[in-house]
N, C-alpha and C. Protein backbone atom coordinates (compact mmCIF):
# COMPACT_ATOMS: atom_id res chain seq x y z
N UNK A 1 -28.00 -3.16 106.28
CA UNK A 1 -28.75 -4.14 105.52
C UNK A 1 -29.89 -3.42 104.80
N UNK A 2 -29.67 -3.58 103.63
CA UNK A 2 -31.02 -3.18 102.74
C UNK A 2 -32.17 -4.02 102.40
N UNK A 3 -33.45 -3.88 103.06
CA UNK A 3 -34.79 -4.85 102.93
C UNK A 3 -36.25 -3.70 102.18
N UNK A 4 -36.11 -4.02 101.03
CA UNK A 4 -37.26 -2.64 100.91
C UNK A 4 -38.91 -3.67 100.64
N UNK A 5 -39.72 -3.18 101.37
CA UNK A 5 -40.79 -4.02 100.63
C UNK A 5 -41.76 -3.78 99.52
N UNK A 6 -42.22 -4.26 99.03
CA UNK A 6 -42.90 -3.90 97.67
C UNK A 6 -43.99 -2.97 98.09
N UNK A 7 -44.78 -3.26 99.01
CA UNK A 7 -45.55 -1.99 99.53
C UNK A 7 -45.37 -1.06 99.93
N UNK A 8 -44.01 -0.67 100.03
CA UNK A 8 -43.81 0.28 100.77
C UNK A 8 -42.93 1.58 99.48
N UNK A 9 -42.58 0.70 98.61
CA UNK A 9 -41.43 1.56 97.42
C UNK A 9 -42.47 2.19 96.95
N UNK A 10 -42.14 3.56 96.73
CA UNK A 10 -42.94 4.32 95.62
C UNK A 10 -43.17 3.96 94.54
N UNK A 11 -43.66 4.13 93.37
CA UNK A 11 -43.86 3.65 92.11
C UNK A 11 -44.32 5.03 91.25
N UNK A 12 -43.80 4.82 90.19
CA UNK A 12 -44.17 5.81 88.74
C UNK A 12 -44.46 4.99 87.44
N UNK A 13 -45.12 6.05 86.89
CA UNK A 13 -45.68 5.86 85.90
C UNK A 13 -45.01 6.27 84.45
N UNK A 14 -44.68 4.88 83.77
CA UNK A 14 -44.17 5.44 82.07
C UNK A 14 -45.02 5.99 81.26
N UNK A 15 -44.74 6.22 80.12
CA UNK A 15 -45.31 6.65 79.21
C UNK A 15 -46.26 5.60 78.32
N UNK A 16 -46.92 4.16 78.81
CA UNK A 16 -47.55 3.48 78.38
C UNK A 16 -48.17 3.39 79.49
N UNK A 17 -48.17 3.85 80.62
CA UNK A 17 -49.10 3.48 81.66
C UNK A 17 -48.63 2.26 82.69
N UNK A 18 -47.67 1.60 82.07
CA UNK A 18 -47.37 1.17 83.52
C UNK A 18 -46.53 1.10 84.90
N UNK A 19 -46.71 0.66 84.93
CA UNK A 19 -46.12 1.03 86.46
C UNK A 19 -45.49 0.17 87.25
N UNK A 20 -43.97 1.63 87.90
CA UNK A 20 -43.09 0.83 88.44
C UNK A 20 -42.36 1.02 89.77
N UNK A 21 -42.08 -0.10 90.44
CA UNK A 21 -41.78 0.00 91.69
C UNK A 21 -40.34 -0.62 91.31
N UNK A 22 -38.89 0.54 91.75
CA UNK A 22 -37.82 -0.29 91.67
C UNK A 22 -37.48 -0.54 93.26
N UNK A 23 -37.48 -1.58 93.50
CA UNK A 23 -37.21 -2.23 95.03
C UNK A 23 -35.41 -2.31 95.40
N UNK A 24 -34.50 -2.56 94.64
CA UNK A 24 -33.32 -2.57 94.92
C UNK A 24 -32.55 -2.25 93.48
N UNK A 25 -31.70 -1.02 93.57
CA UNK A 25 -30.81 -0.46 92.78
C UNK A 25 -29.52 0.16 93.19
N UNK A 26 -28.90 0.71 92.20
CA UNK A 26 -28.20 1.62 92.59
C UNK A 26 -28.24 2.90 93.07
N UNK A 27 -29.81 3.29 92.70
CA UNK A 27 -30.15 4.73 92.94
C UNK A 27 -30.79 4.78 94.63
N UNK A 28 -31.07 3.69 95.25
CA UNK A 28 -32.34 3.29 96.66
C UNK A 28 -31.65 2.31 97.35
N UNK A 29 -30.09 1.59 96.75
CA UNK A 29 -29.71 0.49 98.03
C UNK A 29 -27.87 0.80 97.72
N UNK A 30 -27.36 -0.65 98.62
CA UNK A 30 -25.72 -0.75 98.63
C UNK A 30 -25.86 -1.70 96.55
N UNK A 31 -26.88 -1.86 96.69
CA UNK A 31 -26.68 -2.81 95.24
C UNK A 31 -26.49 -2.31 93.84
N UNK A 32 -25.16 -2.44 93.42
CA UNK A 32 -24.59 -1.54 92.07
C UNK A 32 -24.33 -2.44 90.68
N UNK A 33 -24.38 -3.94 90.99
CA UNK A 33 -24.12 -4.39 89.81
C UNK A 33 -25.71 -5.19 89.34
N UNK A 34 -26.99 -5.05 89.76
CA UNK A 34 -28.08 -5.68 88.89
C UNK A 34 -29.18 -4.63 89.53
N UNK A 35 -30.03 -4.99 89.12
CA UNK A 35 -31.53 -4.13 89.50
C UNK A 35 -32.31 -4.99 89.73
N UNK A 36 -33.31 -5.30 90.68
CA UNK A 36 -34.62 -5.57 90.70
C UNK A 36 -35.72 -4.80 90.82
N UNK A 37 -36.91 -4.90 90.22
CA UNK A 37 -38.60 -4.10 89.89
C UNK A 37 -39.37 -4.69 89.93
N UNK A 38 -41.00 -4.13 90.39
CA UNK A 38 -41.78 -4.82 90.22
C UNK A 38 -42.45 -4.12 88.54
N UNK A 39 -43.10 -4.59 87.73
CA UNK A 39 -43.38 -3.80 86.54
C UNK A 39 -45.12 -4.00 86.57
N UNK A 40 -46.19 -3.24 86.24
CA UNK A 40 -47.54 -3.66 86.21
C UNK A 40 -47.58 -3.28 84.78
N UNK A 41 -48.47 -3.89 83.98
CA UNK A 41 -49.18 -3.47 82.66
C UNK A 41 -49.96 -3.67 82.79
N UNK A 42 -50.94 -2.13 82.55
CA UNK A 42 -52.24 -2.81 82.43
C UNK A 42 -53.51 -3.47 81.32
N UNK A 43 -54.31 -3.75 81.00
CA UNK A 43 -55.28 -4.38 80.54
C UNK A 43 -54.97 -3.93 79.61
N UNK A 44 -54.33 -4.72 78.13
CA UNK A 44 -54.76 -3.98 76.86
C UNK A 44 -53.01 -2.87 75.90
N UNK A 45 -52.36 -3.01 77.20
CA UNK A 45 -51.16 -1.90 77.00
C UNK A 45 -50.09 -3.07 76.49
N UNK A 46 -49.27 -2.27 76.22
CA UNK A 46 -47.77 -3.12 75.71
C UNK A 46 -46.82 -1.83 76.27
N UNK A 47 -45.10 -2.84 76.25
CA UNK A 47 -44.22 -1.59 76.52
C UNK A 47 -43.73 -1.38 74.89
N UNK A 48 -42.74 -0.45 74.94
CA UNK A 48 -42.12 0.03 73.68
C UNK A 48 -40.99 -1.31 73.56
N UNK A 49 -40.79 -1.24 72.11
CA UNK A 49 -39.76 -2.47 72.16
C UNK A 49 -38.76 -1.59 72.35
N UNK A 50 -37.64 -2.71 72.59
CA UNK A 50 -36.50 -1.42 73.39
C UNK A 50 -35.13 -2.95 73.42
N UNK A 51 -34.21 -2.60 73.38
CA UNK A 51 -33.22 -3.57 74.33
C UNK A 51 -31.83 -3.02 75.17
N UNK A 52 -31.35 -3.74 75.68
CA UNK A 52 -29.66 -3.11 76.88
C UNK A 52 -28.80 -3.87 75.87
N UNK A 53 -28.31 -2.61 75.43
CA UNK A 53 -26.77 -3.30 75.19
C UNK A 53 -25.76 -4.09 75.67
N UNK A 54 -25.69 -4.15 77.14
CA UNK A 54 -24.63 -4.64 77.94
C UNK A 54 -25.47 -5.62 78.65
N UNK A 55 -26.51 -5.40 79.27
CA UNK A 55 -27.35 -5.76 80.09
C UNK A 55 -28.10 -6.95 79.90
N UNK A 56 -28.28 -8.07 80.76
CA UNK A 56 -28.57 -9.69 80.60
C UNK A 56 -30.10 -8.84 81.49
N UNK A 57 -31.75 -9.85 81.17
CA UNK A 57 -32.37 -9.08 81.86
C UNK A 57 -33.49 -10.50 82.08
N UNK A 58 -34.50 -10.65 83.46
CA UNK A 58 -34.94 -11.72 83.44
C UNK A 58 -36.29 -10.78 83.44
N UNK A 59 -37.55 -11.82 83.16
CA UNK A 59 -39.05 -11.60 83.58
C UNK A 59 -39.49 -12.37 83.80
N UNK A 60 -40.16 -12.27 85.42
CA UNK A 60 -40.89 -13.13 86.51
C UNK A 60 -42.25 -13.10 86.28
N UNK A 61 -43.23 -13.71 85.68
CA UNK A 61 -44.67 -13.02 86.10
C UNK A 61 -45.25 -13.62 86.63
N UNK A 62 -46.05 -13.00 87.80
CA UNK A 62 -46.38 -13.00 89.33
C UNK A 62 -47.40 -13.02 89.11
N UNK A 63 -48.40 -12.23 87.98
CA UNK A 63 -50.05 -12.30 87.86
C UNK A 63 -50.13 -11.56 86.38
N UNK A 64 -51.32 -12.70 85.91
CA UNK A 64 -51.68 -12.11 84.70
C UNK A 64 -51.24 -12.98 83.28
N UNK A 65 -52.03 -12.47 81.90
CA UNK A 65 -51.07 -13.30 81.20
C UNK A 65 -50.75 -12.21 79.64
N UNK A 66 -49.87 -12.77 79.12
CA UNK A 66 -49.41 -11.64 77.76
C UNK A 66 -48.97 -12.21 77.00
N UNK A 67 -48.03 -11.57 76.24
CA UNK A 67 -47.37 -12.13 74.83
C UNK A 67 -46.08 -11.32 74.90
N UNK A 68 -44.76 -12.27 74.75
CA UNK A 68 -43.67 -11.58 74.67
C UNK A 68 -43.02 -11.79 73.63
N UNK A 69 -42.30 -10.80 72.70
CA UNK A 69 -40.85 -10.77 71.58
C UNK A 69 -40.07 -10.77 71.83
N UNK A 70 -39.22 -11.60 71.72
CA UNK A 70 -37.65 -11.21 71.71
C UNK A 70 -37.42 -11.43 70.69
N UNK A 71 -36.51 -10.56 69.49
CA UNK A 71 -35.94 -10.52 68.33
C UNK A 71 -37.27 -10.96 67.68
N UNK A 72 -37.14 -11.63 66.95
CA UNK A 72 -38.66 -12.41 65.97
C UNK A 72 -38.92 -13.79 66.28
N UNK A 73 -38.94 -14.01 67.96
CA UNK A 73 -39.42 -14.90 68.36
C UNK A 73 -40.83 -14.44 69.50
N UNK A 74 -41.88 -15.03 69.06
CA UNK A 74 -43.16 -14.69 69.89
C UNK A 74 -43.82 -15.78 70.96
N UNK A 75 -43.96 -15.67 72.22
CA UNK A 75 -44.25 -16.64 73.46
C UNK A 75 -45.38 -16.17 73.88
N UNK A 76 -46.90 -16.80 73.99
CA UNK A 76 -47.31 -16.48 75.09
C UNK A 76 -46.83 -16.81 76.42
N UNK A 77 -47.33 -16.02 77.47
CA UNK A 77 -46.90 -16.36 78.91
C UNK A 77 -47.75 -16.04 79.73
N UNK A 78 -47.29 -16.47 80.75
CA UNK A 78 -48.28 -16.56 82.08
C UNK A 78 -47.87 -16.49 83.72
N UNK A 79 -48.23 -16.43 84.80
CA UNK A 79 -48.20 -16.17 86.27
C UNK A 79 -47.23 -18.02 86.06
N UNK A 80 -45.83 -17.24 86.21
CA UNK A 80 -44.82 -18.44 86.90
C UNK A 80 -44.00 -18.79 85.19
N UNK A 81 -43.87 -18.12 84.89
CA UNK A 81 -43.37 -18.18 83.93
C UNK A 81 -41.79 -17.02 84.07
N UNK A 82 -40.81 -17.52 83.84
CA UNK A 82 -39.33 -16.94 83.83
C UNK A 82 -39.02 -16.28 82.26
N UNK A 83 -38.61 -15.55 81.76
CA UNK A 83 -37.77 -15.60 80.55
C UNK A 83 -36.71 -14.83 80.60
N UNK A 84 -36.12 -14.99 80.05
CA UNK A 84 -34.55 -14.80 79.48
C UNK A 84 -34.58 -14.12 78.39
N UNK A 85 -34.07 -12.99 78.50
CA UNK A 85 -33.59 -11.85 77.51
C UNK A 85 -32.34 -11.42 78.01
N UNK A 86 -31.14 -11.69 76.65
CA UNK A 86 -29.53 -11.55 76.73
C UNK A 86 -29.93 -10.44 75.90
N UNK A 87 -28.69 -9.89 76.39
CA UNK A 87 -28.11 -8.38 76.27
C UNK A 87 -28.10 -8.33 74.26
N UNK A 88 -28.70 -7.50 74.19
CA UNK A 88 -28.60 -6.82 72.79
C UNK A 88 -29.91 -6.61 71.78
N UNK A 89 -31.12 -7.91 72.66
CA UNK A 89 -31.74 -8.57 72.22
C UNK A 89 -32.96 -8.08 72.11
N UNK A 90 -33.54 -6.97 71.07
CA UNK A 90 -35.17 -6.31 70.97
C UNK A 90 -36.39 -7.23 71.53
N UNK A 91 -36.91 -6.45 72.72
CA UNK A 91 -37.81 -7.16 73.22
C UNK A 91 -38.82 -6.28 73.27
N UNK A 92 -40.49 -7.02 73.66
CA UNK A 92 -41.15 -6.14 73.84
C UNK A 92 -42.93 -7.08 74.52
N UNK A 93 -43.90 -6.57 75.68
CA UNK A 93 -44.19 -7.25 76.44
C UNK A 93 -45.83 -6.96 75.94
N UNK A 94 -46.84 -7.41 76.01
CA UNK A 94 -48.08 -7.03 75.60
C UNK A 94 -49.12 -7.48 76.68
N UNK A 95 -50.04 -6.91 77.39
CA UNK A 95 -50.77 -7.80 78.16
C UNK A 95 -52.16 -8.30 77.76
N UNK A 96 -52.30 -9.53 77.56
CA UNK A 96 -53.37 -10.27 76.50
C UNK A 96 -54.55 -10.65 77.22
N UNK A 97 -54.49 -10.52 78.79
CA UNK A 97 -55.22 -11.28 79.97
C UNK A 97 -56.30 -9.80 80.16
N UNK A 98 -57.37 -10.24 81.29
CA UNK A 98 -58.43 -9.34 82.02
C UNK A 98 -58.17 -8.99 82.95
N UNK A 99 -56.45 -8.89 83.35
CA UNK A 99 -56.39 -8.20 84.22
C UNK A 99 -55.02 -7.45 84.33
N UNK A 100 -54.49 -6.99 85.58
CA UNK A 100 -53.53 -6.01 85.39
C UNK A 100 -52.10 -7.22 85.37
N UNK A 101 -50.90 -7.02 84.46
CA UNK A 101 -50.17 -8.19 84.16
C UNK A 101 -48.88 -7.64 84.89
N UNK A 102 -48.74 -8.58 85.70
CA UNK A 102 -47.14 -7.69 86.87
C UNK A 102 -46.31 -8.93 86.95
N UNK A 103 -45.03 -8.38 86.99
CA UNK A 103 -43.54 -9.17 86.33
C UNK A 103 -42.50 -8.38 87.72
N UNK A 104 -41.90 -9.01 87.75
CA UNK A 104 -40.80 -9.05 88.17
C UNK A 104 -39.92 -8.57 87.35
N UNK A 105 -38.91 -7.55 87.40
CA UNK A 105 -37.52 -7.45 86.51
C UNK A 105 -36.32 -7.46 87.14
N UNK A 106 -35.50 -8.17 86.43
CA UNK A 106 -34.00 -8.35 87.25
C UNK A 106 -33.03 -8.30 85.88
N UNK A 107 -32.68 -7.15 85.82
CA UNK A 107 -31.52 -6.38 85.09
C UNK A 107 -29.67 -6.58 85.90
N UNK A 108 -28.72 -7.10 84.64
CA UNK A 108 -27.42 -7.00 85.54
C UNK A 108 -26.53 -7.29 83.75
N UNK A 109 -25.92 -6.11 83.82
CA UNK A 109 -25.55 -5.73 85.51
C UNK A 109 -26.35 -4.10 85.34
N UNK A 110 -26.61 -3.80 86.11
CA UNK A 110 -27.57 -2.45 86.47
C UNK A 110 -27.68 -1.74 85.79
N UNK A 111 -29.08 -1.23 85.44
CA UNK A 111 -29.89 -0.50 84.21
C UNK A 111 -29.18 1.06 84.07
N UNK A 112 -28.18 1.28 84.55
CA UNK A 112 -27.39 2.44 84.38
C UNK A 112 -27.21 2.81 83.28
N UNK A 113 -27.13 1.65 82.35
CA UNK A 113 -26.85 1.51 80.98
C UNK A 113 -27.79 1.48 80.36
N UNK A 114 -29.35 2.00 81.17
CA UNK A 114 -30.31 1.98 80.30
C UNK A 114 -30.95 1.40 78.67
N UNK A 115 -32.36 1.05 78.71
CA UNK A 115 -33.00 0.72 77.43
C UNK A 115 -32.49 1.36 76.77
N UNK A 116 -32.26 1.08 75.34
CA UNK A 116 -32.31 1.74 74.32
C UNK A 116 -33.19 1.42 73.32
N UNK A 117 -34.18 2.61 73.21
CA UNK A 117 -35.61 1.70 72.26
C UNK A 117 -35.19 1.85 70.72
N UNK A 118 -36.20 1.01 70.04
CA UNK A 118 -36.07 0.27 69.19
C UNK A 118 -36.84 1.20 68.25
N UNK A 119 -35.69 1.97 67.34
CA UNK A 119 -36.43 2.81 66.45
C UNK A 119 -37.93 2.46 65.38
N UNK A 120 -38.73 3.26 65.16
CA UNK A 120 -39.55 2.27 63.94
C UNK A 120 -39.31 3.43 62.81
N UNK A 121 -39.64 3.17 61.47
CA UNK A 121 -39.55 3.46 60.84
C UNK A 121 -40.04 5.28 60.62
N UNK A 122 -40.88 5.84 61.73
CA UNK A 122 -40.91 7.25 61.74
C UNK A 122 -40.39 7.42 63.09
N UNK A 123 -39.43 6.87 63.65
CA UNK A 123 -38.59 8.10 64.49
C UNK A 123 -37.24 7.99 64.29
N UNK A 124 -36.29 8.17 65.05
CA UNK A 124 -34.60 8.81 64.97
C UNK A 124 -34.35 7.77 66.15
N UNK A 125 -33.15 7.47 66.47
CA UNK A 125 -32.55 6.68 67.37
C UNK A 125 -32.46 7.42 68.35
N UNK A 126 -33.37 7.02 69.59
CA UNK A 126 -33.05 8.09 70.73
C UNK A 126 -31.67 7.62 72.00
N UNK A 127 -30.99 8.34 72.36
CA UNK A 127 -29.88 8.30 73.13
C UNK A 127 -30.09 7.57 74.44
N UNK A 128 -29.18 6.77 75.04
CA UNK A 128 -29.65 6.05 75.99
C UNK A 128 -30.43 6.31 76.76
N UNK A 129 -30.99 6.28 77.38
CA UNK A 129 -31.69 6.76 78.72
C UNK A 129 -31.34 6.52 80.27
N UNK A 130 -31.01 7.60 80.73
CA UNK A 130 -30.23 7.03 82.11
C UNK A 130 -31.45 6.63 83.35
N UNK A 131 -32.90 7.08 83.31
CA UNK A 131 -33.77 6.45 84.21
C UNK A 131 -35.02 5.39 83.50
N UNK A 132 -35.09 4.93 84.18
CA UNK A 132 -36.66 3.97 83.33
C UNK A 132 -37.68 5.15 83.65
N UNK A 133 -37.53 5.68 84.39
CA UNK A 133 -38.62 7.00 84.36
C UNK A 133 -38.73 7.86 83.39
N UNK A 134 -37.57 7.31 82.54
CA UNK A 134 -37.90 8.67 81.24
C UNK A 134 -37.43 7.69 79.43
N UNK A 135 -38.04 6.37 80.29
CA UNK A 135 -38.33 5.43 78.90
C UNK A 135 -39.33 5.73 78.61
N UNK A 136 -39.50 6.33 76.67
CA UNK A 136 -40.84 5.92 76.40
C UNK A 136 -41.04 4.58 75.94
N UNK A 137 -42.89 4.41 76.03
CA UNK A 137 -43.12 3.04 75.40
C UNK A 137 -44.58 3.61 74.43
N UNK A 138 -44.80 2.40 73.95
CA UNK A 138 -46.10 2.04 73.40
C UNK A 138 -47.14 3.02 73.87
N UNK A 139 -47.56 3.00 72.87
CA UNK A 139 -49.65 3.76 73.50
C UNK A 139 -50.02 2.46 74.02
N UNK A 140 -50.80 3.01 74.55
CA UNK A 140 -52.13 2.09 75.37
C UNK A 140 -52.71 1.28 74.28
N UNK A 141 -53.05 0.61 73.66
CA UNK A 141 -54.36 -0.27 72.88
C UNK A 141 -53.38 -0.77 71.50
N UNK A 142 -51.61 -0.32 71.67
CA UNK A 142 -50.59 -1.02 70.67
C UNK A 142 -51.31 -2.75 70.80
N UNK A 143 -51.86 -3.19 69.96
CA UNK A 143 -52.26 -4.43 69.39
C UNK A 143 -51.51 -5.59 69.52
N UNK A 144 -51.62 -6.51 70.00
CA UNK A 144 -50.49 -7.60 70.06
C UNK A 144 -50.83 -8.46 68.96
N UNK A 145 -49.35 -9.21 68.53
CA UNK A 145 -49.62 -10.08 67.04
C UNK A 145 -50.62 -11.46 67.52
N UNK A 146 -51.27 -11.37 66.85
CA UNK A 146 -51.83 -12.71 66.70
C UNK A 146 -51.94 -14.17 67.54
N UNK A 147 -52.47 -14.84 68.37
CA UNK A 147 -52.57 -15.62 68.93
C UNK A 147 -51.48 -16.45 68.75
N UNK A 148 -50.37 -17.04 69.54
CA UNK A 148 -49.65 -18.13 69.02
C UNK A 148 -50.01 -19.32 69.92
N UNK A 149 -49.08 -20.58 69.65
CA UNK A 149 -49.55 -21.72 70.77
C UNK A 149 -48.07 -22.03 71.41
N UNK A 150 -48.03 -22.39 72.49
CA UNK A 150 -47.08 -22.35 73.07
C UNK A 150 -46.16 -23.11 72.81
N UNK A 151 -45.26 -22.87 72.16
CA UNK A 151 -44.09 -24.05 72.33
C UNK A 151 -43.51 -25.13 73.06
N UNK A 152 -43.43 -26.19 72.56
CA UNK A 152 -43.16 -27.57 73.61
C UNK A 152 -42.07 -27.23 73.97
């Protein structure tokens, strides 16, 4: 039986600073077809936009509040808030709150198939990536768009 607890999983650090604890994978349990993580962003950071080709992917957030994209749709969000990002679909997470913004991730079927980020106009399409440890993202102080109001 595999039980890992969140305090106890190691955690690393991306290339935007935040930080991640994967609690059940393919690489740390018997579990081969989804992933679960805990993800932190901190104050001010965003990740790189990025999306899974194959890969259906959820976000839990547990504390904190931000602004999320998917494709050219923009949400604020908040602690208890779910979203839904289907496979193909450029996303990207910003944290808008005063404090550190931590999510839940549940990837399936399993991030094997890694992000593939979302070129911008000065770089090259980079090749999948087989760990989230070697996703890049965003600088630190990447700006989030503009205040929106939440959708009914």
């Amino acid at each position: 039986m595999d039980i890992k607890n969140l305090n106890e999983v190691a955690s690393f650090i991306t290339k935007d600073g935040s930080e991640i604890r994967e609690l059940l994978a393919h690489r740390n349990s018997v579990i081969q077809n989804q992933s679960l993580a805990e993800a932190r962003l901190p104050v001010g950071a965003s990740t790189q936009e990025h999306f899974h080709p194959r890969a259906e992917e959820i976000y839990y957030i547990t504390h904190g509040t931000g602004r999320m994209r998917i494709e050219g749709e923009m949400r604020d969000v908040k602690t208890g808030d779910a979203i839904a990002i289907p496979p193909g679909q450029r996303h990207k997470l910003w944290n808008t709150g005063n404090e550190t913004l931590r999510l839940l991730c549940c990837c399936a079927p399993s991030p094997r198939a890694a992000c593939t980020p979302t070129p911008s106009a000065s770089e090259t399409l980079l090749p999948a990536i087989p760990s989230p440890r070697a996703l890049p993202c965003a600088p630190r102080g990447s700006p989030p768009p503009a205040p929106l109001g939440r959708a009914s």
